[in-house]
Protein backbone atom coordinates (compact mmCIF):
# COMPACT_ATOMS: atom_id res chain seq x y z
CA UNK A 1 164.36 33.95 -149.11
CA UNK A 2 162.46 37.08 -149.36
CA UNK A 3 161.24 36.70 -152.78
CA UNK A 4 158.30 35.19 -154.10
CA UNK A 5 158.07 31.52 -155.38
CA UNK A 6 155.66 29.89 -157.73
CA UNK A 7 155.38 25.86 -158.42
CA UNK A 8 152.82 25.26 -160.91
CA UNK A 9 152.18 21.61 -161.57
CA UNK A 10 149.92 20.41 -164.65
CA UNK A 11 150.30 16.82 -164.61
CA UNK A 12 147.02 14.75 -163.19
CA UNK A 13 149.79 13.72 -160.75
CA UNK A 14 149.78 17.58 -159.51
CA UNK A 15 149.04 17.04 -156.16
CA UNK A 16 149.77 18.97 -152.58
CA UNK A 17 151.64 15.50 -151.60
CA UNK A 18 154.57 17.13 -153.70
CA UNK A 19 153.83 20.77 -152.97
CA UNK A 20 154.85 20.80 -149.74
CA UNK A 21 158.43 18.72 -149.48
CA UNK A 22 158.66 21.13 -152.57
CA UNK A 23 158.35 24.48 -150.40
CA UNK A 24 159.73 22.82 -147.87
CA UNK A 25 163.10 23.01 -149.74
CA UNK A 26 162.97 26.31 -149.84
CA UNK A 27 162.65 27.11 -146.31
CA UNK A 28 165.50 24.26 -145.38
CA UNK A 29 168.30 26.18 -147.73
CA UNK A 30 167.38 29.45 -146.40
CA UNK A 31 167.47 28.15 -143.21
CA UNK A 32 171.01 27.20 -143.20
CA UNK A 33 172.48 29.48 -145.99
CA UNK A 34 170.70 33.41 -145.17
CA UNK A 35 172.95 35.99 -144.25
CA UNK A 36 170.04 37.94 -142.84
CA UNK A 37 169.61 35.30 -139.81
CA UNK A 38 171.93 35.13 -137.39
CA UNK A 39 171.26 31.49 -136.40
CA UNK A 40 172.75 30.45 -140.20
CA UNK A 41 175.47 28.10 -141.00
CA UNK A 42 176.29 30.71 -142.84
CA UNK A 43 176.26 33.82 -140.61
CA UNK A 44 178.14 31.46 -137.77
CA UNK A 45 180.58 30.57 -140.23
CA UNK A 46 181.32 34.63 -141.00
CA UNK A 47 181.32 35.11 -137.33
CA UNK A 48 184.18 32.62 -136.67
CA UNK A 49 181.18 30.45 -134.68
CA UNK A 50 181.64 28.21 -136.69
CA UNK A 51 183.76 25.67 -138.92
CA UNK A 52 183.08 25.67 -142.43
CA UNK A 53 184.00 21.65 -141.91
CA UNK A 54 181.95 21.68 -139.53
CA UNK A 55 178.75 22.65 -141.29
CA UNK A 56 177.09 19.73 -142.30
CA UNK A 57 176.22 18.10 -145.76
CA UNK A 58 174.80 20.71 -147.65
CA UNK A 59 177.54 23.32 -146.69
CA UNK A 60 179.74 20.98 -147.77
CA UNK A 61 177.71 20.49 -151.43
CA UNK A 62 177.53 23.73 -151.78
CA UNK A 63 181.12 24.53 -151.40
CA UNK A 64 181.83 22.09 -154.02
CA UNK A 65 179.39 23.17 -156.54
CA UNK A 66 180.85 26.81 -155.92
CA UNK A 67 184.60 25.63 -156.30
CA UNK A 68 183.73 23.90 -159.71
CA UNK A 69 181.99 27.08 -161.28
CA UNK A 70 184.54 28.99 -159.85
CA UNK A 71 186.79 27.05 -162.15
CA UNK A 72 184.83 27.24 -165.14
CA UNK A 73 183.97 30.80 -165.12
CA UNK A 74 187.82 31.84 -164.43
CA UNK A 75 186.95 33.26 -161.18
CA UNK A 76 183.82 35.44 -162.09
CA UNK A 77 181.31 33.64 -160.07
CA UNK A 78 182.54 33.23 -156.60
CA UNK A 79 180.90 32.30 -153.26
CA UNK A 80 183.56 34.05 -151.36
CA UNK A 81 183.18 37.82 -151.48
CA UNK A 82 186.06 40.05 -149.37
CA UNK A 83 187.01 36.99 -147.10
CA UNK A 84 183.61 36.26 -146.27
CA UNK A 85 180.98 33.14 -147.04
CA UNK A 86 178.79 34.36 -149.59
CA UNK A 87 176.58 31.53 -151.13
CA UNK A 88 173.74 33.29 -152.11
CA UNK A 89 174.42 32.98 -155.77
CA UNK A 90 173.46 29.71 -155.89
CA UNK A 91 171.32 28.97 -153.11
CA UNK A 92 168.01 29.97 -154.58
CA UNK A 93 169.11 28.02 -158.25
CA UNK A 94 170.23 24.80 -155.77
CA UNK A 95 166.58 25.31 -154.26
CA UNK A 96 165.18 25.66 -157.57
CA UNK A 97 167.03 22.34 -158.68
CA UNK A 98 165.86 20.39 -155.48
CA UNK A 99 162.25 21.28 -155.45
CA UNK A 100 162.04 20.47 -159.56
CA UNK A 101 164.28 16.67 -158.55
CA UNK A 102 161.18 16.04 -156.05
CA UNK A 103 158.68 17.21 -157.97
CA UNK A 104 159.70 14.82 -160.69
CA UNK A 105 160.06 11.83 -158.20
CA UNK A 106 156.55 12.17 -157.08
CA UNK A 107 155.44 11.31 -160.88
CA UNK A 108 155.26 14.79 -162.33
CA UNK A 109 156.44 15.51 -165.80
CA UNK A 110 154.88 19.00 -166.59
CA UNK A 111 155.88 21.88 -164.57
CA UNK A 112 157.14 25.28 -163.74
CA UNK A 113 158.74 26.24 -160.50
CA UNK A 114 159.82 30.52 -160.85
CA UNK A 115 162.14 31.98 -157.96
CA UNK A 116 162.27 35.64 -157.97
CA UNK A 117 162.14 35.35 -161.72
CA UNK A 118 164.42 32.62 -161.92
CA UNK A 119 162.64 29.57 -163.43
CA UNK A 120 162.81 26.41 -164.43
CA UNK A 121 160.15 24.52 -167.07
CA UNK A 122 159.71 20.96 -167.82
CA UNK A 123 157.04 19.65 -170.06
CA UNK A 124 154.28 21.38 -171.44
CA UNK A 125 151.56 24.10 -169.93
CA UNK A 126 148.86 21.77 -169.44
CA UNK A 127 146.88 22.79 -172.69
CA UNK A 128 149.78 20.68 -174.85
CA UNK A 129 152.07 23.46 -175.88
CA UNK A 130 155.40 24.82 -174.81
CA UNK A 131 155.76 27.16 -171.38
CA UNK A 132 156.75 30.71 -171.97
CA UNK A 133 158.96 32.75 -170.03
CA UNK A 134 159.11 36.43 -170.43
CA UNK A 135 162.62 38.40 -169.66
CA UNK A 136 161.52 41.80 -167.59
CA UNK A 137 162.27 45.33 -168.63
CA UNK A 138 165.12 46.61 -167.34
CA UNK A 139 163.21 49.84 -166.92
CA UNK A 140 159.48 49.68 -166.95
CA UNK A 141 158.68 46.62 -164.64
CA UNK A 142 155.24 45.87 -166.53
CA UNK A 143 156.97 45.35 -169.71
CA UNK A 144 158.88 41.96 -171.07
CA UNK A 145 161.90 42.62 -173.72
CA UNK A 146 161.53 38.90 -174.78
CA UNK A 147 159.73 36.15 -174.42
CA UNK A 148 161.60 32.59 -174.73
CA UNK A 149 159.58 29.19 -175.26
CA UNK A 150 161.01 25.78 -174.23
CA UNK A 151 159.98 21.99 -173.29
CA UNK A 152 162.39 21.54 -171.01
CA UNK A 153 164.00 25.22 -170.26
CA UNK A 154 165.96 27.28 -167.31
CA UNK A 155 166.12 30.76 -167.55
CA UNK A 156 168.11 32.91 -165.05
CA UNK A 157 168.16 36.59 -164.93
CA UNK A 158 170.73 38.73 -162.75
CA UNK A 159 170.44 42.28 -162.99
CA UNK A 160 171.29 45.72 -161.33
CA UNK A 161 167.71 47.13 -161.24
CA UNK A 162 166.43 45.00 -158.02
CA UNK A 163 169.73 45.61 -155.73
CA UNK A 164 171.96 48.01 -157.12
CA UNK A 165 175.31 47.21 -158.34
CA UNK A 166 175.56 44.11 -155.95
CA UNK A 167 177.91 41.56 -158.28
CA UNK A 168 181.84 42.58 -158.22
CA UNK A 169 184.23 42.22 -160.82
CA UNK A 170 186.85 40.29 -159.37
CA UNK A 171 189.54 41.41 -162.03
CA UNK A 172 189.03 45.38 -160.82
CA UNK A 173 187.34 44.70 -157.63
CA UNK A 174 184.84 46.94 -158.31
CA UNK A 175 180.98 46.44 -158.88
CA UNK A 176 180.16 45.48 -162.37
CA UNK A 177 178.49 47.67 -163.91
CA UNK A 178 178.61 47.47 -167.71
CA UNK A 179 175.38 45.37 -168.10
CA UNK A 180 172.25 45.86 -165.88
CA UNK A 181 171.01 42.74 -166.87
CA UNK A 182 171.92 39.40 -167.73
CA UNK A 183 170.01 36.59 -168.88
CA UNK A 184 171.16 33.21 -169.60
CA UNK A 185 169.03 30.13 -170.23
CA UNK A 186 169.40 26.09 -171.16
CA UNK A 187 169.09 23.14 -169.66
CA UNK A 188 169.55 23.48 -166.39
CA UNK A 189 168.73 26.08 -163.61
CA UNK A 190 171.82 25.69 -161.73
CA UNK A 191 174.40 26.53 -164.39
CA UNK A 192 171.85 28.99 -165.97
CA UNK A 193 171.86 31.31 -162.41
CA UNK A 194 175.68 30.78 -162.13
CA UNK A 195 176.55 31.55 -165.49
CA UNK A 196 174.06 35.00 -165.22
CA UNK A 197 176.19 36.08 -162.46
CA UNK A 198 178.88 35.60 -163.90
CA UNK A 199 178.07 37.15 -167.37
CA UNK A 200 177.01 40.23 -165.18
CA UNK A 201 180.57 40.33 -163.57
CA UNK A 202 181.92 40.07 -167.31
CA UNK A 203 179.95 42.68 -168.93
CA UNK A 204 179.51 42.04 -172.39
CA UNK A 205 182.45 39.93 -173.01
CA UNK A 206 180.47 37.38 -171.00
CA UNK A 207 178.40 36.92 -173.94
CA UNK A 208 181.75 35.65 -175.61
CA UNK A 209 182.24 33.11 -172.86
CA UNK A 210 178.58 32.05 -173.33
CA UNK A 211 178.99 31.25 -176.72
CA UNK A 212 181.90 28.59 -175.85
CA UNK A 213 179.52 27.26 -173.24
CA UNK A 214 177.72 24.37 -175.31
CA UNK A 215 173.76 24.58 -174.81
CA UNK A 216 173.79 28.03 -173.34
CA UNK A 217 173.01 30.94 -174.86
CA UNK A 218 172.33 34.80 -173.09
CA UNK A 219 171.02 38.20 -173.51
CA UNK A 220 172.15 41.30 -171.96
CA UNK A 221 171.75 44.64 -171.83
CA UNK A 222 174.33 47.23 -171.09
CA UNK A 223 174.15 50.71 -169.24
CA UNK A 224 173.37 52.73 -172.29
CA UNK A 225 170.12 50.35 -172.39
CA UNK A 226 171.55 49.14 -175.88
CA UNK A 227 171.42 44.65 -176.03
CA UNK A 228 173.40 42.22 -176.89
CA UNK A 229 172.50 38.33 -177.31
CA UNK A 230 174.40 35.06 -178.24
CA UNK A 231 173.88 33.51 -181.79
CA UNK A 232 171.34 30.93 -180.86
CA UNK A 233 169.57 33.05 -178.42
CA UNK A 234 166.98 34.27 -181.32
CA UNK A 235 165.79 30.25 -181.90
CA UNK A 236 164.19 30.37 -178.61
CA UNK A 237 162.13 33.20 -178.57
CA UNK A 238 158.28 33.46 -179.21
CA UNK A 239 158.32 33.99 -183.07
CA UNK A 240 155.74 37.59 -184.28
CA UNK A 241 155.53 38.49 -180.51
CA UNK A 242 155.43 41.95 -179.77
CA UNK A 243 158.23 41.53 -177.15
CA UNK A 244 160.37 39.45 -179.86
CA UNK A 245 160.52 42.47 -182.03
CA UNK A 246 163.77 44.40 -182.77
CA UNK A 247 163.33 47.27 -180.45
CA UNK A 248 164.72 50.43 -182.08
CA UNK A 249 161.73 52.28 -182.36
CA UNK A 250 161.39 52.09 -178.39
CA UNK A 251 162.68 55.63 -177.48
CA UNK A 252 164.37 53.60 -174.10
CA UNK A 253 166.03 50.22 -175.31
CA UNK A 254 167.48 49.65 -178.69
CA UNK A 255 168.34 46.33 -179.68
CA UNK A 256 171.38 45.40 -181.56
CA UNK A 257 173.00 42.28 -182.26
CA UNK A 258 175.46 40.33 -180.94
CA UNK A 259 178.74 42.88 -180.06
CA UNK A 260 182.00 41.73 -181.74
């Protein structure tokens, strides 16, 4: 998927029996759904090779779990881009989702699988306390705005800074480009990557439709590197850490609350 991926099991139960059919997920989605090799279900399908119906099973899951966000985010998250079979909006969130549902039938209770910075968390760190998840920078890449804390936690992150303005707004039909990042997290890692793309296709009215989202919450920040966040957002962040600080005194992001 070009992008690096990180499974991190604590559980005495942690071992490379469940690593592997983990991975292995991985590299069977990207097999089928990359539009970077040509032997794809998905580049055949955009080359009129082949049938959408024609797929197989997991072409035809995924086209269902697009059609139903689809629906609930009005149109904003969309696997269809110009006429052409776009999944990869959910494909690495579906991986994410598969490699934590095998993880957890092989016994293991405590872990933390991260996608290209998309992660899900389940359990504690191994030394009985809560995982933490830092939210990058949209401008200096060693730096964390936030840090957010959960049990049982997905946090999804879509932003401008990795590929340029890459998400369209499908009321204008133009790139989105109000926020250049978008983070939404809850329970699960699925809905959390969707809704991210989404809220990034929004701009900051997506934090609106967040907040009538039950068990979501996000944080964005706009173009003029000033943030926004939903009301709960706040509860899940690392209480007296640095990166949980209001940041108006740094000179390139200024933090205010959530925009009416």
């Amino acid at each position: 998927m070009g992008m690096p991926v990180t499974i991190d099991v604590r559980d005495r139960t942690g071992e490379a029996h469940m690593l592997d059919p983990a991975f292995a997920e991985f590299q069977l989605l990207d097999g089928i759904f990359s539009p970077f090799r040509p032997d794809s279900q998905a580049s055949r399908i955009n080359s009129g090779a082949l049938r959408i119906e024609d797929a197989g099973r997991e072409v035809t899951r995924a086209v269902e779990i697009g059609r139903t966000y689809e629906r609930a985010t009005d149109g904003y998250f969309s696997m269809w881009l110009n006429g052409r079979f776009d999944p990869s909006g959910l494909i690495k969130s579906w991986a994410i989702d598969r490699a934590c549902s095998i993880l957890e039938l092989a016994g293991a209770q405590s872990y933390f699988v991260d996608a290209g910075g998309d992660v899900r968390a389940r359990g504690g760190n191994g030394s009985g306390e809560a995982w933490r998840i830092g939210i990058r920078h949209p401008v200096e890449r060693d730096r964390v705005v936030r840090i957010v804390t959960g049990l049982d936690l997905a946090v999804a992150t879509s932003g401008t800074y990795e590929k340029g303005l890459h998400v369209i707004n499908p009321r204008t039909g133009q790139p989105a480009g109000e926020l250049i990042s978008a983070t939404v997290l809850g329970a699960d890692i699925l809905a959390a990557d969707v809704y991210a793309t989404a809220v990034l296709a929004m701009g900051h009215a997506g934090l609106d439709f967040i907040e009538r989202v039950p068990g979501y919450e996000a944080y964005v920040i706009g173009s003029d590197l000033l943030a926004g966040r939903t009301g709960g957002f706040d509860s899940f962040c690392v209480a007296g850490h640095l990166a949980d600080h209001k940041l108006d005194s740094d000179p390139q992001l200024r933090t205010r609350g959530r925009r009416q």
